[in-house]
C-alpha atoms as a PDB file:
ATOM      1  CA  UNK A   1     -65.164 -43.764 -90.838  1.00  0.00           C
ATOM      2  CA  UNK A   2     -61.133 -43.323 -91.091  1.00  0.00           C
ATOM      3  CA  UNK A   3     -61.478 -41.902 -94.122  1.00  0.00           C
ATOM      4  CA  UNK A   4     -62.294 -38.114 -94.581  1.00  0.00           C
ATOM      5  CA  UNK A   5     -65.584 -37.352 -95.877  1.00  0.00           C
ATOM      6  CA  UNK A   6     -63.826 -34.790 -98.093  1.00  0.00           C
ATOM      7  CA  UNK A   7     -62.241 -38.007 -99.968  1.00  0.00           C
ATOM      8  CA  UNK A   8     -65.588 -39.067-101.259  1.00  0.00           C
ATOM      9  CA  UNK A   9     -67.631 -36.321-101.293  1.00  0.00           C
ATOM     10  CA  UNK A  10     -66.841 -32.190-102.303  1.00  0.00           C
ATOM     11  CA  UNK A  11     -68.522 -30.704 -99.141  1.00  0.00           C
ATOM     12  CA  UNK A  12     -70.750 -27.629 -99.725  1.00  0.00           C
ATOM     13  CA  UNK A  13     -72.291 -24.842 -98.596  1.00  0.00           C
ATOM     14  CA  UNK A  14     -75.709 -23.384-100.255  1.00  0.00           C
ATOM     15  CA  UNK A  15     -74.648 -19.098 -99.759  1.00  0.00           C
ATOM     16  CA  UNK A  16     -78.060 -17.679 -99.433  1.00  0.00           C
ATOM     17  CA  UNK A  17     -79.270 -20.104 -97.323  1.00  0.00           C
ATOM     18  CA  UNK A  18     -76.257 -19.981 -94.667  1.00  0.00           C
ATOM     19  CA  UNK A  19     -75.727 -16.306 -94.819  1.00  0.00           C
ATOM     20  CA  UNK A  20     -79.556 -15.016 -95.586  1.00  0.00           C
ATOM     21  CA  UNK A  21     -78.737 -11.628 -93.838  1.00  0.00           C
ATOM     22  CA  UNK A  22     -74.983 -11.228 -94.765  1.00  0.00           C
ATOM     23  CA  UNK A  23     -73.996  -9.401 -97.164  1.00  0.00           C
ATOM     24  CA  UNK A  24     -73.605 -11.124-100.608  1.00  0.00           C
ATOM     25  CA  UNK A  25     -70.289 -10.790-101.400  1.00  0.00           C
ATOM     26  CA  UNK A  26     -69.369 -10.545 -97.149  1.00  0.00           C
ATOM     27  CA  UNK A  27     -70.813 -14.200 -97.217  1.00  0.00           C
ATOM     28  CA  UNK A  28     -68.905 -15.319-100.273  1.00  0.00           C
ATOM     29  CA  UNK A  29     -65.367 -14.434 -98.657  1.00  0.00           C
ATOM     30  CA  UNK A  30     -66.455 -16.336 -95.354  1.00  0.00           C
ATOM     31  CA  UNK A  31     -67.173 -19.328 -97.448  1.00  0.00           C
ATOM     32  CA  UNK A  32     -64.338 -19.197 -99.685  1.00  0.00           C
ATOM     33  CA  UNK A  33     -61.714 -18.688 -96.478  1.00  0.00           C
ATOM     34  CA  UNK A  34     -63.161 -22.025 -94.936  1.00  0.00           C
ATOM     35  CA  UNK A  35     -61.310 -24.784 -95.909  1.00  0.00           C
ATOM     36  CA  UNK A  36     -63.950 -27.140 -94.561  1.00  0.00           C
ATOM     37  CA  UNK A  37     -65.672 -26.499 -98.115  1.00  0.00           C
ATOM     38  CA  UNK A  38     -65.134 -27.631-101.374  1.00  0.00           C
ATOM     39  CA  UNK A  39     -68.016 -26.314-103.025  1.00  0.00           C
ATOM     40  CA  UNK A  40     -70.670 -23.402-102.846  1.00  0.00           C
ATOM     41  CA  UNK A  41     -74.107 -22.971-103.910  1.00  0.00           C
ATOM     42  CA  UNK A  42     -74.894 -19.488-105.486  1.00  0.00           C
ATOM     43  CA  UNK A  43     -78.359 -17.993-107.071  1.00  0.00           C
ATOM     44  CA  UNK A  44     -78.606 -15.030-109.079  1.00  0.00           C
ATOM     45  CA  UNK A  45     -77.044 -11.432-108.762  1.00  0.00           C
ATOM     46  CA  UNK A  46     -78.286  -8.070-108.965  1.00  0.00           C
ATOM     47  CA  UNK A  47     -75.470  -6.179-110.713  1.00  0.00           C
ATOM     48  CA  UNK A  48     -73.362  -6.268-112.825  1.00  0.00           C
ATOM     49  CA  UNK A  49     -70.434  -4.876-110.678  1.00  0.00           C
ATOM     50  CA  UNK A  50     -71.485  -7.725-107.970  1.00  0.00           C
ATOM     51  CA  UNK A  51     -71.333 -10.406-110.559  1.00  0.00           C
ATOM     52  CA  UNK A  52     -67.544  -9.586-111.441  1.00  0.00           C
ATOM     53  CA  UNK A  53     -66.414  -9.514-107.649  1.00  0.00           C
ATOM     54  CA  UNK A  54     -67.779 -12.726-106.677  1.00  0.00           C
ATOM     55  CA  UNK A  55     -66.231 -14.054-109.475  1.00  0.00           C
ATOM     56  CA  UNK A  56     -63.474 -12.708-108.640  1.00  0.00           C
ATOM     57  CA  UNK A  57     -63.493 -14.454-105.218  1.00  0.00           C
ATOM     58  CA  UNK A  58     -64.362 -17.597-106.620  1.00  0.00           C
ATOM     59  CA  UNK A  59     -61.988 -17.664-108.958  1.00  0.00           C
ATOM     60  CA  UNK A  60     -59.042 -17.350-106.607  1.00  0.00           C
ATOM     61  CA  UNK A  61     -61.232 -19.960-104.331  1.00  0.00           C
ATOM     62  CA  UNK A  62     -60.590 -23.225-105.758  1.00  0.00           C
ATOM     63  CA  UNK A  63     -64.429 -23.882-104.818  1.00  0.00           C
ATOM     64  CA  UNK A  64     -66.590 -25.982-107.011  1.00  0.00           C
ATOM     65  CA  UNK A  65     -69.520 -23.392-107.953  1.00  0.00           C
ATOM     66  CA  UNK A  66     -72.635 -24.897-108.660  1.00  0.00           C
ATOM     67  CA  UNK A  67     -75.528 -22.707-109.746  1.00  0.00           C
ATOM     68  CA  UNK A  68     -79.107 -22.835-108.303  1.00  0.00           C
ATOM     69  CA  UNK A  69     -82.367 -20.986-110.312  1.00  0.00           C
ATOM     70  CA  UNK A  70     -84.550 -22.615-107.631  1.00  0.00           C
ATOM     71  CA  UNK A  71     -84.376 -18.949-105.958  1.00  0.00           C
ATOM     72  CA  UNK A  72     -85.639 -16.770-108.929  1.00  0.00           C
ATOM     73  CA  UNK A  73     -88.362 -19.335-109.950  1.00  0.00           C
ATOM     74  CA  UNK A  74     -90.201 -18.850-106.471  1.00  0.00           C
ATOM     75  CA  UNK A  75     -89.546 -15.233-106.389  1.00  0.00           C
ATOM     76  CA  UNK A  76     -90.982 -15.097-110.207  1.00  0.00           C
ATOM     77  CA  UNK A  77     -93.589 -16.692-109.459  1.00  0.00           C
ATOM     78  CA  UNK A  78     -92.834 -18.556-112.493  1.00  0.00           C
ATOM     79  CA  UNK A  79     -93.802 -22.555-113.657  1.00  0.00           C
ATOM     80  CA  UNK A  80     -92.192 -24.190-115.479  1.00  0.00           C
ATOM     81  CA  UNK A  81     -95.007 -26.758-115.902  1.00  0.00           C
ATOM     82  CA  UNK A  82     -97.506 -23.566-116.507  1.00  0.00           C
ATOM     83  CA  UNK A  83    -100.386 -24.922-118.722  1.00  0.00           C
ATOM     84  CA  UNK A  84    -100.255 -21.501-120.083  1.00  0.00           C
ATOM     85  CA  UNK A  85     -98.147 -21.845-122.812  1.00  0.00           C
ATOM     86  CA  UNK A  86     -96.787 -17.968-122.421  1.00  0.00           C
ATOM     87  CA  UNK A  87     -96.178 -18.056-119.133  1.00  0.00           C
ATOM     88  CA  UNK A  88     -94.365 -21.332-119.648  1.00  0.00           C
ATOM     89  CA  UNK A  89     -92.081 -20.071-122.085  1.00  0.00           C
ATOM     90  CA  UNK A  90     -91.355 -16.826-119.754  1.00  0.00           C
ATOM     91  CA  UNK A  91     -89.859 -19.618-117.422  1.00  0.00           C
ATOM     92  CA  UNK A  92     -87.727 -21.377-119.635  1.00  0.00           C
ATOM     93  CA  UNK A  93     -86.722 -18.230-120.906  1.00  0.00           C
ATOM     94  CA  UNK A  94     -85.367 -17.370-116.985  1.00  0.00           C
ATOM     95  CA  UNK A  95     -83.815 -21.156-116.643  1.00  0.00           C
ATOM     96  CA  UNK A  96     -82.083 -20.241-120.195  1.00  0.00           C
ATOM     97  CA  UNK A  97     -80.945 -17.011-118.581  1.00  0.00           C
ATOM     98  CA  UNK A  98     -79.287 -18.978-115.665  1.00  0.00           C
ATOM     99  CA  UNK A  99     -77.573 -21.372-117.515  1.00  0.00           C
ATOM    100  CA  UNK A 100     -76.010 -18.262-119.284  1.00  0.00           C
ATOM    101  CA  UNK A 101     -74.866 -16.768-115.830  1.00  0.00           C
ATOM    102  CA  UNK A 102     -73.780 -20.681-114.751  1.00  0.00           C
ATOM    103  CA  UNK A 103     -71.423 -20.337-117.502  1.00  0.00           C
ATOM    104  CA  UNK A 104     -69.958 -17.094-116.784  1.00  0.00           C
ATOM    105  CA  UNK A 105     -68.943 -18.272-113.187  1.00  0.00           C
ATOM    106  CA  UNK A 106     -67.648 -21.441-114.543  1.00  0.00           C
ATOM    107  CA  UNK A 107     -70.475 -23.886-112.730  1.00  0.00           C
ATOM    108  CA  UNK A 108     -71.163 -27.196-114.505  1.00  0.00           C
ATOM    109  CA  UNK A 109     -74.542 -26.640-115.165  1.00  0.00           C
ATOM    110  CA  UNK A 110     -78.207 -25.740-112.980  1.00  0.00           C
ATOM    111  CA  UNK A 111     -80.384 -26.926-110.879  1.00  0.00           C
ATOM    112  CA  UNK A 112     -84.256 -25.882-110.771  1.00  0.00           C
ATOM    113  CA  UNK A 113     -87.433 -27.281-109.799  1.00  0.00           C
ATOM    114  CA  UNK A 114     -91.066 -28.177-110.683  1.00  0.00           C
ATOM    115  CA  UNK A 115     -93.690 -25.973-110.469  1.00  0.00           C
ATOM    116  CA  UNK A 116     -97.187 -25.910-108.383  1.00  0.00           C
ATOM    117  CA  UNK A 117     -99.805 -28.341-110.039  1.00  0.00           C
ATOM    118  CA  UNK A 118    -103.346 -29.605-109.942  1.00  0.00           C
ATOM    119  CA  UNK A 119    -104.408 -33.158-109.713  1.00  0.00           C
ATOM    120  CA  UNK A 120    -106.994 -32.537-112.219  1.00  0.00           C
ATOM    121  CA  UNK A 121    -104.515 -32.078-114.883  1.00  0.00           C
ATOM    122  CA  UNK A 122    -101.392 -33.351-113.589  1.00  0.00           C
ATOM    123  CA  UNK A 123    -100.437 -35.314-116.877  1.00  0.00           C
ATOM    124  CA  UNK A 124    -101.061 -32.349-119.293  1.00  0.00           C
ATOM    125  CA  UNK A 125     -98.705 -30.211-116.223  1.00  0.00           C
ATOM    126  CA  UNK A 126     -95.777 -33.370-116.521  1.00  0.00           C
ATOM    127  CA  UNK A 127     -95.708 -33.267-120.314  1.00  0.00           C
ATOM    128  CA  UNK A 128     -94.733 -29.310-120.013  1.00  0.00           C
ATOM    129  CA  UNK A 129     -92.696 -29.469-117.822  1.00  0.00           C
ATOM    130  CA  UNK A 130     -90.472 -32.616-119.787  1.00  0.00           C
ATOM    131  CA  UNK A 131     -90.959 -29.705-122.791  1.00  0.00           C
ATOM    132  CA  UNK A 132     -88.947 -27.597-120.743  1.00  0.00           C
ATOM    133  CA  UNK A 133     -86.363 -29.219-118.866  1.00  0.00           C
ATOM    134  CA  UNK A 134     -85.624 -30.770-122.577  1.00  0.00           C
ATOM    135  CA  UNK A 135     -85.097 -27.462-123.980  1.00  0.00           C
ATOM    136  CA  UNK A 136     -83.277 -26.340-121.322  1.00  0.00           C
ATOM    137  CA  UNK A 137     -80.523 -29.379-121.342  1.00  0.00           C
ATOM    138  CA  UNK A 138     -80.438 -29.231-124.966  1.00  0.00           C
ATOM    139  CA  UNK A 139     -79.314 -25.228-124.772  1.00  0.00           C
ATOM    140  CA  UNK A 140     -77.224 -26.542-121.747  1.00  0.00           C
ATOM    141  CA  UNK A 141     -75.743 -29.425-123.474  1.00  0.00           C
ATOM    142  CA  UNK A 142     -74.865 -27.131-126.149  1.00  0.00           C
ATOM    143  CA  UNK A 143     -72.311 -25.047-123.416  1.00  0.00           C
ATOM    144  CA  UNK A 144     -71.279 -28.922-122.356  1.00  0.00           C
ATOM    145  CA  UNK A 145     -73.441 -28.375-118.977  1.00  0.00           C
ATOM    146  CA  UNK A 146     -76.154 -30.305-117.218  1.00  0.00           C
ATOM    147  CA  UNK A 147     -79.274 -29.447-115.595  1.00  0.00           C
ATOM    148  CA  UNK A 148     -80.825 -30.614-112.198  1.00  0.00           C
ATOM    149  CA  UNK A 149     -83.961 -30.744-111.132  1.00  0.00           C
ATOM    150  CA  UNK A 150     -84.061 -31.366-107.639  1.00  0.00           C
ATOM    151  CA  UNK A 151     -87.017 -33.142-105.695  1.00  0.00           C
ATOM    152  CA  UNK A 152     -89.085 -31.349-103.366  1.00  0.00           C
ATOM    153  CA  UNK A 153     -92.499 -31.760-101.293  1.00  0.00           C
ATOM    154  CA  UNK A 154     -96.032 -32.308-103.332  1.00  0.00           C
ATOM    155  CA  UNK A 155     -98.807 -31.302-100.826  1.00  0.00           C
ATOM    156  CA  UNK A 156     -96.902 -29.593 -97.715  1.00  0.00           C
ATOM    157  CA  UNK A 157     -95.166 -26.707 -98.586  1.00  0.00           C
ATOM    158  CA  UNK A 158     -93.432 -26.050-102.482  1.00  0.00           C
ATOM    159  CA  UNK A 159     -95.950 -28.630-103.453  1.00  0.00           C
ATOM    160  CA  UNK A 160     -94.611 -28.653-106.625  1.00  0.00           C
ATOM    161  CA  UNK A 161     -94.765 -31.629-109.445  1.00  0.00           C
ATOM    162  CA  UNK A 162     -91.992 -33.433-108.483  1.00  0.00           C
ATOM    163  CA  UNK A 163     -91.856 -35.469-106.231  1.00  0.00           C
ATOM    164  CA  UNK A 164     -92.017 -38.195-104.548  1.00  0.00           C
ATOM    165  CA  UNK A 165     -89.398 -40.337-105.551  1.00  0.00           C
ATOM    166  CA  UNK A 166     -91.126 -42.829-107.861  1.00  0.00           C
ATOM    167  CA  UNK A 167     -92.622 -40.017-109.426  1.00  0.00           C
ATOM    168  CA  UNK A 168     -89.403 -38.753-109.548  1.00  0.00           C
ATOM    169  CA  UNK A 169     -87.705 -41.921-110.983  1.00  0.00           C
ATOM    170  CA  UNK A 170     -90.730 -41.787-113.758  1.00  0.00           C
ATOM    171  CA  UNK A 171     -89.484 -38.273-115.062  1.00  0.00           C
ATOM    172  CA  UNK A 172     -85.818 -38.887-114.976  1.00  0.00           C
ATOM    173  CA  UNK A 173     -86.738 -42.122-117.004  1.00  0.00           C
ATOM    174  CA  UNK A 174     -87.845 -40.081-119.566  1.00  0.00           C
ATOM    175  CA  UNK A 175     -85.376 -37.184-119.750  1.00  0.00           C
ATOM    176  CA  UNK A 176     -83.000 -40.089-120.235  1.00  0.00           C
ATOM    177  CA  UNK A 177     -84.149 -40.778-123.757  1.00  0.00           C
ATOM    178  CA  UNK A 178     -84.005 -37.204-125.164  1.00  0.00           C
ATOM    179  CA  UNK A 179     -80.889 -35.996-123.651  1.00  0.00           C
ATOM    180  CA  UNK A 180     -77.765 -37.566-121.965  1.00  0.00           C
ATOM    181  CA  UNK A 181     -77.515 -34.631-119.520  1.00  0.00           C
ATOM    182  CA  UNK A 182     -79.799 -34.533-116.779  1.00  0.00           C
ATOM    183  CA  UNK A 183     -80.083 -35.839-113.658  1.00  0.00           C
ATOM    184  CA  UNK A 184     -81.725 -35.188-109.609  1.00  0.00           C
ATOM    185  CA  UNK A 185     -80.785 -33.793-106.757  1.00  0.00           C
ATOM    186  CA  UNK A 186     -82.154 -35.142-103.389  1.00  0.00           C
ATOM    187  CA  UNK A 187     -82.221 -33.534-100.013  1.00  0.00           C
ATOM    188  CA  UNK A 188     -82.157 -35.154 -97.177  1.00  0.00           C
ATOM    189  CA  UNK A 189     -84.929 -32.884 -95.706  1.00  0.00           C
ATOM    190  CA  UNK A 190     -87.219 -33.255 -97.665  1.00  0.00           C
ATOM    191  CA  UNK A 191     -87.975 -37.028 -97.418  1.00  0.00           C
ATOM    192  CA  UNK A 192     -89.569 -36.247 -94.372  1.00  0.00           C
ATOM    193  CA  UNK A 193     -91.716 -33.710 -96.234  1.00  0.00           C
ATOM    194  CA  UNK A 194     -92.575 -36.788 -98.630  1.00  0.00           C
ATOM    195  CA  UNK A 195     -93.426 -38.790 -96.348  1.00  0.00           C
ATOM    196  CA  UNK A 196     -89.910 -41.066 -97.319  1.00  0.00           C
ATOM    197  CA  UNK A 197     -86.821 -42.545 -96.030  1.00  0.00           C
ATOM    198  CA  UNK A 198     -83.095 -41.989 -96.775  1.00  0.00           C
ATOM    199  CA  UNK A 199     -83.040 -45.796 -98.154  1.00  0.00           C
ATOM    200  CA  UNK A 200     -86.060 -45.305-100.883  1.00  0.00           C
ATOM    201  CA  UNK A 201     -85.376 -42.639-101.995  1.00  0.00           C
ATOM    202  CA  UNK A 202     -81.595 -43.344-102.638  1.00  0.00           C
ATOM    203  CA  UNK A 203     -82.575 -46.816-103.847  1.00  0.00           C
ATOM    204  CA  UNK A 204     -85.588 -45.704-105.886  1.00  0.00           C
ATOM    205  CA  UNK A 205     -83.438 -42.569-108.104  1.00  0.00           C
ATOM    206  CA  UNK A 206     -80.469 -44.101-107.438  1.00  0.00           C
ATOM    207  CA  UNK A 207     -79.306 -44.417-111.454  1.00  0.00           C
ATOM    208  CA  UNK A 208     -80.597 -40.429-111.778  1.00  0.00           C
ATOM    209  CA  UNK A 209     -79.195 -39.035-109.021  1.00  0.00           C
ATOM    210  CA  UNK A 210     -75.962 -36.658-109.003  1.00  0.00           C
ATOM    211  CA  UNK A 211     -76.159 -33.892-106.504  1.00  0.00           C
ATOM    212  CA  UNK A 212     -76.610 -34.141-102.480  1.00  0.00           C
ATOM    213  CA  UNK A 213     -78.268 -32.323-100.064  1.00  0.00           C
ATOM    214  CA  UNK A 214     -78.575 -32.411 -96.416  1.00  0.00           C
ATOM    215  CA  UNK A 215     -80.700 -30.437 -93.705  1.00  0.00           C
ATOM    216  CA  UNK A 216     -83.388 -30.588 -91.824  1.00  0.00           C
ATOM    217  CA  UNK A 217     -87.524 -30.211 -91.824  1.00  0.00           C
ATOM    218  CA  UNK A 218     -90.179 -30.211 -89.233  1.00  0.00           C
ATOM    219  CA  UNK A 219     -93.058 -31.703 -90.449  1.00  0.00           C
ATOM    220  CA  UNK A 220     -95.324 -31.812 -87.337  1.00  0.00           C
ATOM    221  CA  UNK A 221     -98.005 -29.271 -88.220  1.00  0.00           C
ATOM    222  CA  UNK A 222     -98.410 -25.851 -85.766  1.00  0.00           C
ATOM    223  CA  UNK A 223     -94.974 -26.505 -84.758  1.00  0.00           C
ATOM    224  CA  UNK A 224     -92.544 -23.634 -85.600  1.00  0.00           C
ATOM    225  CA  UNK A 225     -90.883 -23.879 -88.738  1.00  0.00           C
ATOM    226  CA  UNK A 226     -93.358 -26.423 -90.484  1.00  0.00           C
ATOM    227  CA  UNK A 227     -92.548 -27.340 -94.225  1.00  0.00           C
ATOM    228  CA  UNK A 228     -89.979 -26.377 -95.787  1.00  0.00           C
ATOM    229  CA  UNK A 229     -88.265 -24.257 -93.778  1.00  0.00           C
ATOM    230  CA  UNK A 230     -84.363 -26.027 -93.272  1.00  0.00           C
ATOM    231  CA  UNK A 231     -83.825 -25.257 -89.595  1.00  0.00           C
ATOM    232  CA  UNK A 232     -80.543 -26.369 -88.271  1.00  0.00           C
ATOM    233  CA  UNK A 233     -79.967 -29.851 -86.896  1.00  0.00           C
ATOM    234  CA  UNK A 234     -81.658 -30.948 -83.585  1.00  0.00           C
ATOM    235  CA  UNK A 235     -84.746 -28.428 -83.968  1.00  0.00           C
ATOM    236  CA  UNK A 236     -87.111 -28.557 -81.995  1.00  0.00           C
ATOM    237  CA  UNK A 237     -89.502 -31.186 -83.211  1.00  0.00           C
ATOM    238  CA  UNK A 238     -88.048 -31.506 -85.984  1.00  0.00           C
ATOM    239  CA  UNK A 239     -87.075 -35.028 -88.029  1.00  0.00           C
ATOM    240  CA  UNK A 240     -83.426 -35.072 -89.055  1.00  0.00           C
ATOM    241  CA  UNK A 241     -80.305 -34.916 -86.237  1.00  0.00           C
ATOM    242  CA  UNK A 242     -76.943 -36.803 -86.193  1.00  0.00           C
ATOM    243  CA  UNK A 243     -79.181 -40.552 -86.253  1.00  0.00           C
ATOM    244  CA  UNK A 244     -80.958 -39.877 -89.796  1.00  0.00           C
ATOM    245  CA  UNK A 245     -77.645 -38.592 -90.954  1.00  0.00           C
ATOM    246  CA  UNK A 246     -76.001 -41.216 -90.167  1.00  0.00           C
ATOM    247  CA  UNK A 247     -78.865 -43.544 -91.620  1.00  0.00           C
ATOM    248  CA  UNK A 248     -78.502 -41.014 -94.994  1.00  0.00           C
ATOM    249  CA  UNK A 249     -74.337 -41.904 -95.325  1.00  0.00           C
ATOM    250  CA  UNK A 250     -74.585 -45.415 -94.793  1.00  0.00           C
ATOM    251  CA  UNK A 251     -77.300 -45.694 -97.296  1.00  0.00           C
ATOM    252  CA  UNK A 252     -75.119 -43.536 -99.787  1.00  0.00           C
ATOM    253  CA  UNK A 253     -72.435 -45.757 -98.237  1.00  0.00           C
ATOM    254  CA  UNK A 254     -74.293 -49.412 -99.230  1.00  0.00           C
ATOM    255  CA  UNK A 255     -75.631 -47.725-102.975  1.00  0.00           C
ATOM    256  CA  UNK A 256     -72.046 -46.725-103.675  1.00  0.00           C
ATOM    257  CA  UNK A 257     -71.995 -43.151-103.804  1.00  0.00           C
ATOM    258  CA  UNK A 258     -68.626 -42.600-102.074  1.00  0.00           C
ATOM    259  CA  UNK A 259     -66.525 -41.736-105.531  1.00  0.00           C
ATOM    260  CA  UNK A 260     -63.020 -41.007-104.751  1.00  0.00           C
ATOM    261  CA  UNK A 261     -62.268 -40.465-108.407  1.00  0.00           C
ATOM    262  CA  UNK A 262     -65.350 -38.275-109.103  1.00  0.00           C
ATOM    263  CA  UNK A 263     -66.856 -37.295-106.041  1.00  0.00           C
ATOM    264  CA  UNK A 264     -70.737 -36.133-105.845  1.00  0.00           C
ATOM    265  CA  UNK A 265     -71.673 -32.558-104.496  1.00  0.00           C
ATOM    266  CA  UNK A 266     -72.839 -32.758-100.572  1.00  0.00           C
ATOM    267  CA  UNK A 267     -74.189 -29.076 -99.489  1.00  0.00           C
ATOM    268  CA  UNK A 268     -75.889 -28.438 -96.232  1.00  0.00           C
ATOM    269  CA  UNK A 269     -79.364 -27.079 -96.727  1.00  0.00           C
ATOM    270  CA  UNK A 270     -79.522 -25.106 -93.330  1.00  0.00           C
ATOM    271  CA  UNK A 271     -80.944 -21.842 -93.213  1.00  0.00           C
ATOM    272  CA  UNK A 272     -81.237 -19.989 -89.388  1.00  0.00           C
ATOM    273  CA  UNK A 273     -83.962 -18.501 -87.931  1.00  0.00           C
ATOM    274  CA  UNK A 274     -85.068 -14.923 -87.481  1.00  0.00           C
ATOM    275  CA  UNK A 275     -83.528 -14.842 -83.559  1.00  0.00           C
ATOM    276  CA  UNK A 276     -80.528 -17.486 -84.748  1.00  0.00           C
ATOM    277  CA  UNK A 277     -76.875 -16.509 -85.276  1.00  0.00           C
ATOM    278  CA  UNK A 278     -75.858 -17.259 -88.874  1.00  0.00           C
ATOM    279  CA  UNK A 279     -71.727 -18.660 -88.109  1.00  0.00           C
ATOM    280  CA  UNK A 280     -73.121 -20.651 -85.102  1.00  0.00           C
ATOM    281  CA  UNK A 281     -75.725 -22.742 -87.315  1.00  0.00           C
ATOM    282  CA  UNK A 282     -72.563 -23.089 -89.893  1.00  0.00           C
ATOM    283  CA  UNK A 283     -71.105 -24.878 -86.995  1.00  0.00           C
ATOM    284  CA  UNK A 284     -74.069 -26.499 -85.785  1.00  0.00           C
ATOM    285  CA  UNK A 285     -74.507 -28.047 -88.824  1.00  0.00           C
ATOM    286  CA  UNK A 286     -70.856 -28.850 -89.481  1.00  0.00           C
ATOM    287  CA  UNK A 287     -70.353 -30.426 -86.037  1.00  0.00           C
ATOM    288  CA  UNK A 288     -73.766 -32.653 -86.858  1.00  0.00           C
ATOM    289  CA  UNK A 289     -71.600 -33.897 -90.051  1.00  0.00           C
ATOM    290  CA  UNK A 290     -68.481 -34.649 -88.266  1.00  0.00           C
ATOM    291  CA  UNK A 291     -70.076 -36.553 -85.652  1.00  0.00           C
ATOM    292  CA  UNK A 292     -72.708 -38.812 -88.171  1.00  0.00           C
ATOM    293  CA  UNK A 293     -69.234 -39.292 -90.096  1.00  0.00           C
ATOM    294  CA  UNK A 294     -67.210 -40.545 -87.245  1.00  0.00           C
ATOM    295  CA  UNK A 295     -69.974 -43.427 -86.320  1.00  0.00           C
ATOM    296  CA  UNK A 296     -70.313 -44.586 -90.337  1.00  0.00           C
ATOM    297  CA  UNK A 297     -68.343 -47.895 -90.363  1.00  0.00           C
ATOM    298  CA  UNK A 298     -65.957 -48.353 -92.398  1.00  0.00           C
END
């Protein structure tokens, strides 16, 4: 592709994932002084003096912030599908809370995701969970932000409600007639953990979707780093390298997600392991981009 990615797409970085050791606010300033990103993924903070300084950075940034609650719901524990009706509300009460924060760092909206569920009363488990994504895009519509829920794995690892896609699809379909803003966001590794491809599931959500992901899964059980885990690119047995990238952009390509005018969030999902060196997998995974990019046709 002669173009640069960075005309079509705002290239991001998700901070707790890439820097999972690093200091918060260390990791911020290394992401904000690398002008290979446009946009950066932040989670929650735990004071009140670190909330002002990374603003502070990201203000003088010129980053897109986006704002992810997908942390503080797993380390909650909290559902927002909960059948309980308390503990429910205690979860909507924490997404409310993070579209709060959003605002203060100047994000569009959130993104968040499903909670665990049980086939024996998956319907009663969808129908809370629509109650609270709609009262959490109606408080966020209020502020003039969205919310996102992205789609993870059902039986592997999160096994949460949603997904897979058509499931997916079904529950965007009917956010769309209470509120006007919601949509998905899709990684690109987790369609291995849903058994998927890059073309469904861009096909199938393709009217709902507005956020990207990309990264990487291995989904061969008693291999290291089964599930959800987002090793870099090229792990051992794992599904996604430079090939299903490139398969990912030219079905983005061919569905007409490259938006020059109004282009979509693209953040690597890559998270290194216990013996790996964080600014190496940055690269890793950076390199992986720049070389799917180069074989896309134009």
């Amino acid at each position: 592709m002669k173009d640069s990615i960075h005309k079509y797409f705002q290239i991001g970085t998700i901070q707790w994932m890439s820097y999972p050791r690093r200091e918060i606010l260390d990791s911020l300033r290394t992401i904000a002084s690398d002008d290979f990103f446009d946009a950066v993924e932040i989670c929650g903070f735990v004071s009140e003096a670190q909330r002002i300084q990374a603003k502070k950075i990201l203000d003088q940034s010129h980053l897109k912030v986006c704002f992810a609650a997908q942390p503080v719901l797993l380390n909650s524990k909290l559902n927002p599908n909960d059948l309980n009706e308390e503990k429910r509300l205690q979860a909507e009460d924490l997404l409310l809370k993070a579209v709060d924060e959003a605002d203060f760092f100047g994000a569009d909206g959130i993104s968040f995701l499903a909670g665990k569920w049980d086939a024996s009363s998956r319907d009663s488990a969808y129908e809370q969970l629509i109650k609270t994504t709609r009262n959490v895009c109606t408080y966020a519509g209020e502020k003039g932000m969205t919310v996102e829920l992205e789609v993870f794995d059902f039986d592997m690892d999160k096994a949460v409600l949603i997904g897979p896609a058509p499931y997916a699809a079904e529950f965007a379909s009917d956010m769309n007639s209470f509120v006007d803003n919601f949509g998905l966001l899709v990684d690109l590794s987790h369609f291995p953990t849903t058994y998927e491809t890059s073309a469904f599931v861009i096909k199938t959500l393709r009217p709902f979707i507005t956020h990207l992901h990309i990264g990487n899964a291995v989904v061969k059980k008693d291999c290291d780093a089964y599930g959800d885990q987002h090793p870099r690119f090229g792990y051992p047995e794992s599904a996604n390298d430079v090939p299903e990238l490139l398969d990912f952009f030219q079905v983005l390509k061919q569905e007409a997600f490259f938006n020059a005018e109004k282009p979509y969030v693209l953040s690597f999902e890559v998270k290194p392991r216990e013996d790996e060196d964080e600014d190496v997998i940055l690269a890793n995974t950076k390199r992986v981009i720049r070389r799917a990019w180069s074989l896309l046709e134009d």
